[in-house]
Protein backbone atom coordinates (compact mmCIF):
# COMPACT_ATOMS: atom_id res chain seq x y z
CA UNK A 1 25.25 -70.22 -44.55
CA UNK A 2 27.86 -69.52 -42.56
CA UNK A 3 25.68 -69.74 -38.57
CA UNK A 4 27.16 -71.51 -36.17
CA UNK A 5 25.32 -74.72 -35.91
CA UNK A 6 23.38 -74.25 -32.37
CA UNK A 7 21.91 -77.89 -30.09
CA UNK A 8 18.08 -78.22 -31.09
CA UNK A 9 15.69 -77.85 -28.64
CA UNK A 10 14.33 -81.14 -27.75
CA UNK A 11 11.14 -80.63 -26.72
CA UNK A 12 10.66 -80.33 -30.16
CA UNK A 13 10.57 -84.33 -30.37
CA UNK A 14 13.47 -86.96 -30.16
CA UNK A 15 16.52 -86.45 -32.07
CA UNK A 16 15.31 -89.39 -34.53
CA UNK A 17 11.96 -87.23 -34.60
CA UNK A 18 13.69 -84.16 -35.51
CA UNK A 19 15.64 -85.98 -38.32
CA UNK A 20 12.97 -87.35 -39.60
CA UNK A 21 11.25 -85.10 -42.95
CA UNK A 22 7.62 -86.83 -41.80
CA UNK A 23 7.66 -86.16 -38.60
CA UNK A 24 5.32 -83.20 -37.34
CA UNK A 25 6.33 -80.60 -34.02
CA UNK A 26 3.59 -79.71 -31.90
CA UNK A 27 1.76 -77.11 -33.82
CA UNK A 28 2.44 -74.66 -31.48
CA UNK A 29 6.05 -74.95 -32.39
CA UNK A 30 5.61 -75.57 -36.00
CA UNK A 31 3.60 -72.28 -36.73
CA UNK A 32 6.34 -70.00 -35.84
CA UNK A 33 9.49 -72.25 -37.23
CA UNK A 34 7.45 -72.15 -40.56
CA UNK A 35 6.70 -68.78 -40.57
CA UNK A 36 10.59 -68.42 -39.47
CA UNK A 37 11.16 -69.84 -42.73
CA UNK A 38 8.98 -66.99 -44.50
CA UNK A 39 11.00 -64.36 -43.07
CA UNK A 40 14.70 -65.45 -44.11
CA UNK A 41 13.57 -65.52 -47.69
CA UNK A 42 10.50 -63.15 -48.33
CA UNK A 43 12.77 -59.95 -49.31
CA UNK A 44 15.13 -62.36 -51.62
CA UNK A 45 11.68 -63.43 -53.19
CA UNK A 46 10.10 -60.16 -54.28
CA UNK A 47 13.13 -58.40 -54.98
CA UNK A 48 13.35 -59.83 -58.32
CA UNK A 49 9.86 -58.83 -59.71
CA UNK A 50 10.61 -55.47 -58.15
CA UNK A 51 13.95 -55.50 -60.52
CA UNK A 52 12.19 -56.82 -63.78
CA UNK A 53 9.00 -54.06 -63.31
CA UNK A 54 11.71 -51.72 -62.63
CA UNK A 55 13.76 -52.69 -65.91
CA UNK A 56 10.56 -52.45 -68.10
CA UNK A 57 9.69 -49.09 -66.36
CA UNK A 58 6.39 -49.46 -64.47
CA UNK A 59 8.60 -49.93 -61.04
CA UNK A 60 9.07 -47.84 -57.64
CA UNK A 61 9.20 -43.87 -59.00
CA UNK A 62 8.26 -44.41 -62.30
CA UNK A 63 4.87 -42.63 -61.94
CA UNK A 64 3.17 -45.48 -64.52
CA UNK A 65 -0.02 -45.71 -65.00
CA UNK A 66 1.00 -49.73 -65.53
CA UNK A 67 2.59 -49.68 -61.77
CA UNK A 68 -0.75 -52.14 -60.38
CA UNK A 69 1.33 -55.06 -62.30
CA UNK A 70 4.07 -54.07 -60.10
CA UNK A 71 1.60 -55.29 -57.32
CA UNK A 72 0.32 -57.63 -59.01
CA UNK A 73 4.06 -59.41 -60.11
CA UNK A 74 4.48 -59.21 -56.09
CA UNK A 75 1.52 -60.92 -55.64
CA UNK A 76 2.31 -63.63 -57.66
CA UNK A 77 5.90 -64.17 -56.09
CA UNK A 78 4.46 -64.92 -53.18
CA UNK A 79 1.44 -67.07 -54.22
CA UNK A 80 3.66 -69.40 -56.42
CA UNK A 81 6.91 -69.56 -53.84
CA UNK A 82 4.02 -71.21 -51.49
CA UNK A 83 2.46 -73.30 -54.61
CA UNK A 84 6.12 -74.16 -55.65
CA UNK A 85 7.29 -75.36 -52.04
CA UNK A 86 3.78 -77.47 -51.70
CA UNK A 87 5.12 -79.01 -54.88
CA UNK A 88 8.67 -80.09 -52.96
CA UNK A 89 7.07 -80.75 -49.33
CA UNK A 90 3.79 -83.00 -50.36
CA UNK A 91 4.48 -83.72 -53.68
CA UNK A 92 2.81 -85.91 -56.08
CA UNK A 93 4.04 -89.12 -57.92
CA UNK A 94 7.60 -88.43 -59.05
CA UNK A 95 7.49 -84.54 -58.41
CA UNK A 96 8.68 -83.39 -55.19
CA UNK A 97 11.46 -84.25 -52.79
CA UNK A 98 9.08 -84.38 -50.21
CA UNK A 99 12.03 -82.29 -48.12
CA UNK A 100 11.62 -79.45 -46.15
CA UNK A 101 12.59 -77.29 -49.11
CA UNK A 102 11.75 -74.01 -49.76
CA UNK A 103 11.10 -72.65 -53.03
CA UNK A 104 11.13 -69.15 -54.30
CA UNK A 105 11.61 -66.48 -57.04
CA UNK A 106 15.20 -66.54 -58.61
CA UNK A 107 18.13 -64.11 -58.60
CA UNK A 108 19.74 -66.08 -60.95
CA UNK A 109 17.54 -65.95 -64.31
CA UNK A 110 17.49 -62.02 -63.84
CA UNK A 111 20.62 -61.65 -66.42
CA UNK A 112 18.28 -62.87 -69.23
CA UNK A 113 15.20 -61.06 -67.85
CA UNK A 114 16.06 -57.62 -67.53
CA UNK A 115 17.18 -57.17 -71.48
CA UNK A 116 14.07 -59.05 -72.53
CA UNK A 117 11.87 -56.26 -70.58
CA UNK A 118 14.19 -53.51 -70.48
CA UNK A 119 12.35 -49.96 -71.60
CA UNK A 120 9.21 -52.13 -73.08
CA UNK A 121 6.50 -51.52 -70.15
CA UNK A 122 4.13 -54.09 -70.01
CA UNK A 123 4.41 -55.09 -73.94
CA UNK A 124 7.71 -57.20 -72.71
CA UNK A 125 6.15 -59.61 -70.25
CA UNK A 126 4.32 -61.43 -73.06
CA UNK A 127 7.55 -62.78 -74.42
CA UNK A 128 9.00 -62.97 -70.80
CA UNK A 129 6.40 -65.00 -69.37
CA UNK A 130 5.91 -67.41 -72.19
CA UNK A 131 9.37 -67.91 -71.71
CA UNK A 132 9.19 -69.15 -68.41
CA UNK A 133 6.62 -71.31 -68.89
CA UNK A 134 8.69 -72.79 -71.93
CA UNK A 135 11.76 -72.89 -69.72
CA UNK A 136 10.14 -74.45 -66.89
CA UNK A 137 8.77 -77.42 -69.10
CA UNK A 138 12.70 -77.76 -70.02
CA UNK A 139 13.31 -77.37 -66.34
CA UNK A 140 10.95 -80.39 -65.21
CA UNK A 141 12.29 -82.61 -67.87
CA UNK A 142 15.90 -81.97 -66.44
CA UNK A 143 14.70 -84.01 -64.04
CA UNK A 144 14.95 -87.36 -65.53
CA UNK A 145 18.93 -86.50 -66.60
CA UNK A 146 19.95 -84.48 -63.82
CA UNK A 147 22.51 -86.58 -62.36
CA UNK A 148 23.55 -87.23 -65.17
CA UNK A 149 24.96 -83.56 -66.75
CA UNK A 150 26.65 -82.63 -63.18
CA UNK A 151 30.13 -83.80 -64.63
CA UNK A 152 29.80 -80.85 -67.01
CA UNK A 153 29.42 -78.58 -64.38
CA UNK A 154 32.45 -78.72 -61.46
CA UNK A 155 32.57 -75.92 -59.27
CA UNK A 156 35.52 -74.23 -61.49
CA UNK A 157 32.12 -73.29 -63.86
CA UNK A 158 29.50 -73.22 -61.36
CA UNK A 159 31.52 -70.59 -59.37
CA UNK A 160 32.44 -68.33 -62.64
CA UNK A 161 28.37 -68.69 -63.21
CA UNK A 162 27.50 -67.35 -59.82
CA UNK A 163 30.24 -64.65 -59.80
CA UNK A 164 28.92 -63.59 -63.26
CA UNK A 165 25.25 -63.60 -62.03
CA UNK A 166 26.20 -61.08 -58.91
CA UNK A 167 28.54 -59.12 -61.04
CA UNK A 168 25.48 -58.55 -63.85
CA UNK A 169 23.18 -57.26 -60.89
CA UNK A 170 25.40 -55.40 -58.59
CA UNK A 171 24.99 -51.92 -60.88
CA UNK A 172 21.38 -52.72 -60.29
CA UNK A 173 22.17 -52.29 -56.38
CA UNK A 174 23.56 -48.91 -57.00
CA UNK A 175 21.55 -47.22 -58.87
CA UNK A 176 18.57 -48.13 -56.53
CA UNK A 177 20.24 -47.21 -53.77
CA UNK A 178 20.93 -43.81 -55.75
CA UNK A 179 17.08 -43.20 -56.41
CA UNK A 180 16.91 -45.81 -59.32
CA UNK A 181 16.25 -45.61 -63.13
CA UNK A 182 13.23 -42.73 -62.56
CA UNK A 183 15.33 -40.44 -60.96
CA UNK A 184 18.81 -40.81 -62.98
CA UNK A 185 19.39 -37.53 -65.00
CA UNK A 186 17.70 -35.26 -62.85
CA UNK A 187 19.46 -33.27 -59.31
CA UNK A 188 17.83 -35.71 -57.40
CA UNK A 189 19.96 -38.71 -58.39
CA UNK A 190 22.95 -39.49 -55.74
CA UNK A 191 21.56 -37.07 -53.27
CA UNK A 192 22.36 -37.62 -49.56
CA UNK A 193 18.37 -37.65 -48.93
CA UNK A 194 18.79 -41.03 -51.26
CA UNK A 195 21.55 -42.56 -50.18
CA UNK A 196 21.06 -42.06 -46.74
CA UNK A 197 18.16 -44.46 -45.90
CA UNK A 198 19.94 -46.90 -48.27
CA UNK A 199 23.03 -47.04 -46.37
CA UNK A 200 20.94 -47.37 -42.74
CA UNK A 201 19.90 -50.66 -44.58
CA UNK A 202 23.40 -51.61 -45.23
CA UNK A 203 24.64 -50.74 -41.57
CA UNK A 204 21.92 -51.68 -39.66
CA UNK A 205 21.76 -55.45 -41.76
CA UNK A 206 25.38 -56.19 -40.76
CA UNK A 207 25.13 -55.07 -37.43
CA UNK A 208 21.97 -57.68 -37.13
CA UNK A 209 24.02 -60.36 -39.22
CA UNK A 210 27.45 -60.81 -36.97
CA UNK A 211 26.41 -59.58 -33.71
CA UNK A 212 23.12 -61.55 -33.01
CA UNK A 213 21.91 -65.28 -33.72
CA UNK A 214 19.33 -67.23 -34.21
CA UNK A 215 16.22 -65.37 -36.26
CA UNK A 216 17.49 -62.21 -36.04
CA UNK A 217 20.52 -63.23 -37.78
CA UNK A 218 19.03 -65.42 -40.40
CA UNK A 219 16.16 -62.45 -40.81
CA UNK A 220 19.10 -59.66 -41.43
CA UNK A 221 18.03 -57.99 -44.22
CA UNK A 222 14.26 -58.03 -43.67
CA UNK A 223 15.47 -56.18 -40.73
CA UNK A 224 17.61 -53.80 -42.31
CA UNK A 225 14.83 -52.97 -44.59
CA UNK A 226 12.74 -52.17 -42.05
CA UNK A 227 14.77 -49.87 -40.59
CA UNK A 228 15.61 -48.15 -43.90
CA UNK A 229 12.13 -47.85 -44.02
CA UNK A 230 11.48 -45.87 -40.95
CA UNK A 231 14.04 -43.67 -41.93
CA UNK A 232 12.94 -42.96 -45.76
CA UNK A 233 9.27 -42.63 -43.86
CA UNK A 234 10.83 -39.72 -41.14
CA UNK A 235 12.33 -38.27 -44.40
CA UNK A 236 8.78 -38.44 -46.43
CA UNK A 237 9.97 -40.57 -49.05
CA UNK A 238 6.90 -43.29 -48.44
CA UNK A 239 3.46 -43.14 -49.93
CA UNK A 240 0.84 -45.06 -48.96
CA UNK A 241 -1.23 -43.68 -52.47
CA UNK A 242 -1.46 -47.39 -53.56
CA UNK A 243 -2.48 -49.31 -50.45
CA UNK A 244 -5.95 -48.32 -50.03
CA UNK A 245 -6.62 -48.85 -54.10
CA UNK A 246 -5.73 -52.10 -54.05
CA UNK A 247 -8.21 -55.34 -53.73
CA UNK A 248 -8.81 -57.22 -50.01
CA UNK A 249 -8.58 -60.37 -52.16
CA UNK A 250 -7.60 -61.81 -55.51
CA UNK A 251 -7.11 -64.37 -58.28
CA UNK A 252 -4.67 -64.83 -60.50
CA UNK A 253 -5.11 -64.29 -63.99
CA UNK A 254 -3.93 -67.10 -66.56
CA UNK A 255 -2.18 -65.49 -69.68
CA UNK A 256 -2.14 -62.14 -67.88
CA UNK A 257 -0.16 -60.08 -70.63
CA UNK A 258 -0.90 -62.68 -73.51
CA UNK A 259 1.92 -65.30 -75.30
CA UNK A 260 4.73 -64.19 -77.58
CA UNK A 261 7.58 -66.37 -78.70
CA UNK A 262 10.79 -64.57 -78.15
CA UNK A 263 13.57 -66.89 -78.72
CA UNK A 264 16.10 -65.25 -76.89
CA UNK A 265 13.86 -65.09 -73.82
CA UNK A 266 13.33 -69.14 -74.73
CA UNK A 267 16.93 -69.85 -75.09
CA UNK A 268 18.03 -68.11 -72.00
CA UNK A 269 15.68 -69.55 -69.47
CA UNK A 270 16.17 -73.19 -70.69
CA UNK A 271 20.13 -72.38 -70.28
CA UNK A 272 19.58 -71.27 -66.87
CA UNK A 273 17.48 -73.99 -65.95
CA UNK A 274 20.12 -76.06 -66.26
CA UNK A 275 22.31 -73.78 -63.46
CA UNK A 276 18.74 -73.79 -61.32
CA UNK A 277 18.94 -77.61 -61.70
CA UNK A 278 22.17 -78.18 -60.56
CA UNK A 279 21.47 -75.31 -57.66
CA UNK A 280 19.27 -77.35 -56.45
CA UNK A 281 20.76 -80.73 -56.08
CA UNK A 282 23.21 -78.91 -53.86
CA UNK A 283 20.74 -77.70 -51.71
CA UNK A 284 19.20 -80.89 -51.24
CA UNK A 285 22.23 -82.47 -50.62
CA UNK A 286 22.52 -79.53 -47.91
CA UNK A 287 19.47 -80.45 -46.20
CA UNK A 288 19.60 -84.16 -46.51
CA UNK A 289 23.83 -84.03 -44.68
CA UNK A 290 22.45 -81.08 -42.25
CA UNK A 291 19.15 -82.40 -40.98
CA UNK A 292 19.78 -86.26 -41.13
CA UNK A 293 23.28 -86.86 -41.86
CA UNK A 294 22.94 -88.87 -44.67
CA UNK A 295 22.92 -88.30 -49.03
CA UNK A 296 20.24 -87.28 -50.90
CA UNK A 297 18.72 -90.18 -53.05
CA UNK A 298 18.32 -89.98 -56.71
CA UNK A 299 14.83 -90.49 -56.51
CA UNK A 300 15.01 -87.08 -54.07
CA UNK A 301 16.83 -85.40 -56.29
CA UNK A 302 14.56 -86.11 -59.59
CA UNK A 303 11.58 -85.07 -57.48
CA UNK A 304 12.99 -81.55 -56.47
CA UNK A 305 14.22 -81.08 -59.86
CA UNK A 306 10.48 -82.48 -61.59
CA UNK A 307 8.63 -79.52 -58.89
CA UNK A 308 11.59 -76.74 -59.38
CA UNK A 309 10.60 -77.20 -62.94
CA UNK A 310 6.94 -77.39 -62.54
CA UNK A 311 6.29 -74.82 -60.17
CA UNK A 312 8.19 -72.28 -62.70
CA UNK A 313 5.56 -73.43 -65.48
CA UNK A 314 2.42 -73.29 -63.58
CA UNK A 315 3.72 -69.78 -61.97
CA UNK A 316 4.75 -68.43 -65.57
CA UNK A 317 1.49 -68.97 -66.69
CA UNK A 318 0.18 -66.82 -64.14
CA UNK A 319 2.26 -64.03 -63.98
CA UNK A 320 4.67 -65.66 -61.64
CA UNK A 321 9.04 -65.94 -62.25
CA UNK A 322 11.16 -68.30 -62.70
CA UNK A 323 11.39 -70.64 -59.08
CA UNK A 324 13.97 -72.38 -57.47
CA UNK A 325 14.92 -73.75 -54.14
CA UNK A 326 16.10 -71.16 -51.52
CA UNK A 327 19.45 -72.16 -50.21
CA UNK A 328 19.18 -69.52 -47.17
CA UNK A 329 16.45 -72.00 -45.52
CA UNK A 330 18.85 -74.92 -46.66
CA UNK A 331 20.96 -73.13 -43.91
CA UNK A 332 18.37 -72.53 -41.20
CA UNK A 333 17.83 -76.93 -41.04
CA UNK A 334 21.17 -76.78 -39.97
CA UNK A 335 20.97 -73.98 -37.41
CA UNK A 336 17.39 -75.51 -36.04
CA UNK A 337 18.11 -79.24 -36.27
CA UNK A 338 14.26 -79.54 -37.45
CA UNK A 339 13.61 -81.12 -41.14
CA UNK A 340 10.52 -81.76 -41.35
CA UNK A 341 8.88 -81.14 -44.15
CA UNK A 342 5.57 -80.22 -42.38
CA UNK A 343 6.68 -77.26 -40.99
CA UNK A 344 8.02 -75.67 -44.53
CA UNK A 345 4.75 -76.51 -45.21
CA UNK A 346 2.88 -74.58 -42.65
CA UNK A 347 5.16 -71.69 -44.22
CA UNK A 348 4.00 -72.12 -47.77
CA UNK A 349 0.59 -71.71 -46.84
CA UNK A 350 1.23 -68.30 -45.02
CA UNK A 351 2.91 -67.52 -48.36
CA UNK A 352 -0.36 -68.48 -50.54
CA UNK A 353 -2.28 -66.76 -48.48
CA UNK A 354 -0.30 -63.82 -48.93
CA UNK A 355 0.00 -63.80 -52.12
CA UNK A 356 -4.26 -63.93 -52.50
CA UNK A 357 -3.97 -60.89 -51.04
CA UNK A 358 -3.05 -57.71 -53.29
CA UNK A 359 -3.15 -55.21 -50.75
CA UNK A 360 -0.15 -57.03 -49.02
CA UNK A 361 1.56 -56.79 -52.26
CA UNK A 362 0.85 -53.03 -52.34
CA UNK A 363 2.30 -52.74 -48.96
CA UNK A 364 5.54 -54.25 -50.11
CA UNK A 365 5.28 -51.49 -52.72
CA UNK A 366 5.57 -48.91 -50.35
CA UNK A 367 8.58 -49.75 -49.68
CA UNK A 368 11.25 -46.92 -51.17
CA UNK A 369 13.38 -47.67 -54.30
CA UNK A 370 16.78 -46.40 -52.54
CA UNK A 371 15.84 -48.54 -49.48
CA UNK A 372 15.54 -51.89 -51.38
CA UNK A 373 18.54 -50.92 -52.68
CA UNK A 374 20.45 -51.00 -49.68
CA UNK A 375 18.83 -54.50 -49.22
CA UNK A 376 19.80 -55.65 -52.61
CA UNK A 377 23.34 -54.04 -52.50
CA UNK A 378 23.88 -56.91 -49.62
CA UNK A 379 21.95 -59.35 -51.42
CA UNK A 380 23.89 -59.27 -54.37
CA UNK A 381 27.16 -58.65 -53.05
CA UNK A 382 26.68 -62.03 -51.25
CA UNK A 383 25.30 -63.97 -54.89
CA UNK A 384 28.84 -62.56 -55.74
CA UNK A 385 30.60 -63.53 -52.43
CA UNK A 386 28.77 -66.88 -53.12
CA UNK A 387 30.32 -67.18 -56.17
CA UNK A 388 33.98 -66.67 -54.96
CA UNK A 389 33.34 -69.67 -52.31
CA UNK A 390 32.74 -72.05 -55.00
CA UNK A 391 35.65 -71.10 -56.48
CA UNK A 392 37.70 -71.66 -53.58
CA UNK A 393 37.26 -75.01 -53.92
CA UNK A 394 38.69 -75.13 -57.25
CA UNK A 395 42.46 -76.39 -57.92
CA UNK A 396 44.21 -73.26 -59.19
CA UNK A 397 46.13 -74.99 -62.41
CA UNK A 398 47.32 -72.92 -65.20
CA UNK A 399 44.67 -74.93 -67.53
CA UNK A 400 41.67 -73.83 -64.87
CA UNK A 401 43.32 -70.17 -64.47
CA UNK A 402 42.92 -69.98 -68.45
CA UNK A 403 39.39 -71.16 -69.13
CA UNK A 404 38.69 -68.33 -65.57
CA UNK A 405 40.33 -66.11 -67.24
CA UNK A 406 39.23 -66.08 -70.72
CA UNK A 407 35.35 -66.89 -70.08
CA UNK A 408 35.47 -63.76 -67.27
CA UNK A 409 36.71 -61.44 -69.97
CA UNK A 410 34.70 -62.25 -72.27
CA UNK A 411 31.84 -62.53 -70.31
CA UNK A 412 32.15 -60.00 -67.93
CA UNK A 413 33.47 -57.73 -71.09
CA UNK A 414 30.13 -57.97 -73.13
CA UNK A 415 28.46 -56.95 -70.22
CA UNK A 416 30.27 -53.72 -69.90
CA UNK A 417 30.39 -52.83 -73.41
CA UNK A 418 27.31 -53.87 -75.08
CA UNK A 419 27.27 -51.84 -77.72
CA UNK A 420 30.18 -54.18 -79.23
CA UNK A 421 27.38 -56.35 -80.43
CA UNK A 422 25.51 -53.55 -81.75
CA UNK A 423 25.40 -55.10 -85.65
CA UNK A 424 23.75 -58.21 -84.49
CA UNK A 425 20.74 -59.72 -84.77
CA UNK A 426 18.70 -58.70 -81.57
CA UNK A 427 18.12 -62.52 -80.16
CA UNK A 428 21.97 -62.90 -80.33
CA UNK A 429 22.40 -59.37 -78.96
CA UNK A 430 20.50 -59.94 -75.87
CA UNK A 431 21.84 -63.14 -75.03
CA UNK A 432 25.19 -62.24 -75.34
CA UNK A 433 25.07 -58.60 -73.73
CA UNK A 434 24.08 -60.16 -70.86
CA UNK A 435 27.53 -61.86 -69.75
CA UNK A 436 26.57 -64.53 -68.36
CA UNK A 437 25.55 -66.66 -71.55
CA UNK A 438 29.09 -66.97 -72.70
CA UNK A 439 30.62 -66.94 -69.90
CA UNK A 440 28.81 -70.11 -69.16
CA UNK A 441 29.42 -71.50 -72.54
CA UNK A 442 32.88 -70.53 -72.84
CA UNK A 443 33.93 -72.20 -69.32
CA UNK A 444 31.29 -75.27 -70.02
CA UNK A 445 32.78 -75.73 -73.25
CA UNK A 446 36.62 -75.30 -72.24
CA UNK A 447 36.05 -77.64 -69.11
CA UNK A 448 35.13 -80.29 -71.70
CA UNK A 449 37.65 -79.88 -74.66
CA UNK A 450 41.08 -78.69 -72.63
CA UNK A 451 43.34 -81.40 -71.51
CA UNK A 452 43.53 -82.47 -67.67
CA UNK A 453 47.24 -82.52 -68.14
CA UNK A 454 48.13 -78.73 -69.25
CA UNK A 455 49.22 -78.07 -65.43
């Protein structure tokens, strides 16, 4: 987060007070920072069950009779981001940093996800979810090692991971700003009535970003959305069809779409847990330097990585994505000066409640496919942009410029041309189409076997 750090406001409590993660605001105060919290991530949290029900083709346009699992996979975002950051802000025994740290849905694990689904409807999110749960048991059991396993990963391969992560999703962007999958092949794809709201989003989310502060800055894109969303509804591309079917209040359902074991869908999510691991010990680091000015302690940095872990497990078995800590809110500590851990609370239980509540989730729905795509055309462009800082950081040497190069063509090669794989075994193929599996392994594995002293 780039936001100019701005002087808390002290009648918020002592600057010791506001330093301290126990240490409650009055409530009248609280309520709206945690809520505050809410609105800089909610769009980055649905946006990837939006993606994967889009991938499997019961998403925005597709006209599937399967579309109330859109809903429903909406639902459960927000339900489990609020379980998942009760997990990190209470905590129990070793799990949970007991930070003000805010947990939601993923961009990251989406690479692996949208293969696994892609064309399959609902028959895909068998495999999917019992992947997650699988790969969030790997996840929690990170936790006893994770400080261990962050040689392997300098920011030379965390940066290639997170450049390869925006690069897989940025077509993704386009075509929903276009009029996404439903609409490609017919006149109605590309059309100036679809790119039109999609590009109010873009315009209206930068003029928010750099030319206000505070919430409105940090809340950019939820604004931009919104008034995409005006425009698409001027233009009659919204439909309300779906919010008066849906149910006042709900449950989740354990074991939803059943169990499979799909190994590639295994394999990929405990990979990625690793990057999610390490993710997160940078963002508690973040909070820990820009709320109290000191280091995170290992016994802080177990606990987020125990409740990233669990929360992903206990979500997948509900219907729920892969979790991890949000490192927008990691940023808005440092603009507020406030870290306690109480107010992320009060913000996961506005999430929970939300997510009990379906027709909320079929309001989200509403929202048009091109307009999220201007939204996610910013979203991922910054994943990428995110990417490209890490690698800033990185020492340029001829032995670092080779394992860049060859693990981005590789990588970034697959991804382009899948059909090079097109004689393997489908596990393999999936894995490797995605890009961002070798690329990972490649630069891991070159990091660890190249000499320091090829200059």
């Amino acid at each position: 987060m780039t936001d100019a750090m701005v002087t808390p406001d002290r009648s918020l409590g002592t600057a010791e007070q506001l330093a301290d993660p126990n240490y409650t605001p009055p409530l009248a105060k609280a309520v709206p920072l945690g809520i505050q919290h809410v609105l800089a991530m909610f769009v980055s949290n649905v946006t990837p069950a939006i993606i994967v029900a889009g991938a499997a083709g019961f998403g925005f346009g597709s006209d599937s009779p399967d579309f109330p699992n859109l809903i429903y996979m909406i639902q459960m975002s927000m339900l489990f981001a609020g379980i998942a950051t009760l997990f990190q802000t209470i905590g129990f025994g070793p799990v949970g940093a007991r930070l003000p740290i805010v947990q939601g849905t993923s961009f990251a694990f989406l690479p692996i996800m949208i293969p696994a689904v892609a064309g399959q409807g609902t028959a895909g999110l068998a495999g999917l979810m019992t992947g997650v749960v699988i790969g969030g048991i790997f996840h929690f059991c990170l936790g006893t090692v994770v400080g261990r396993i962050r040689y392997a990963l300098p920011p030379l391969v965390t940066g290639l991971i997170v450049l390869m992560i925006g690069l897989a999703l940025i077509r993704v962007g386009i075509q929903y700003a276009a009029g996404g999958v439903p609409k490609m092949g017919t006149e109605d794809f590309g059309t100036f009535a679809m790119w039109f709201p999609a590009l109010v989003v873009v315009a209206v989310t930068l003029a928010v970003k750099f030319f206000t502060r505070g919430l409105l800055s940090v809340a950019a894109v939820l604004i931009g959305l919104v008034a995409g969303y005006g425009v698409a509804l001027l233009m009659g591309q919204v439909s309300f069809g779906n919010v008066g079917n849906a149910a006042t209040f709900a449950l989740p359902n354990p074991f939803v779409w059943g169990i499979e074991f799909n190994f590639a869908v295994i394999l990929g999510m405990c990979f990625m847990a690793v990057i999610s691991a390490i993710e997160t010990v940078g963002d508690v680091s973040g909070i820990t330097k820009g709320g109290a000015g000191r280091e995170a302690t290992d016994n802080e940095i177990a606990g987020a990585t125990y409740a990233d872990g669990l929360g992903t497990a206990v979500g997948g078995l509900f219907g729920g994505l892969p979790n991890t800590s949000f490192s927008q809110n990691v940023g808005l500590i440092s603009m507020t000066g406030v870290m306690s851990r109480h107010v992320v609370t009060i913000g996961a239980l506005f999430l929970i409640i939300c997510g009990l509540v379906p027709k909320f989730g079929a309001i989200v729905s509403t929202v048009p496919i091109n307009v999220l795509g201007g939204g996610v055309i910013v979203m991922f462009g910054m994943v990428c942009a995110a990417g490209v800082n890490m690698l800033s950081e990185v020492a340029w040497s001829r032995r670092n410029m080779v394992i860049f190069a060859v693990s981005l063509s590789l990588g970034l090669g697959l991804q382009l041309e899948p059909t090079a794989l097109q004689h393997l075994p489908d596990t393999l193929r999936i894995l490797l189409t995605s890009g961002l599996l070798p690329a990972a392994v490649i630069s891991i594995a070159l990091n660890l076997l190249l000499p320091e002293d090829l200059v």
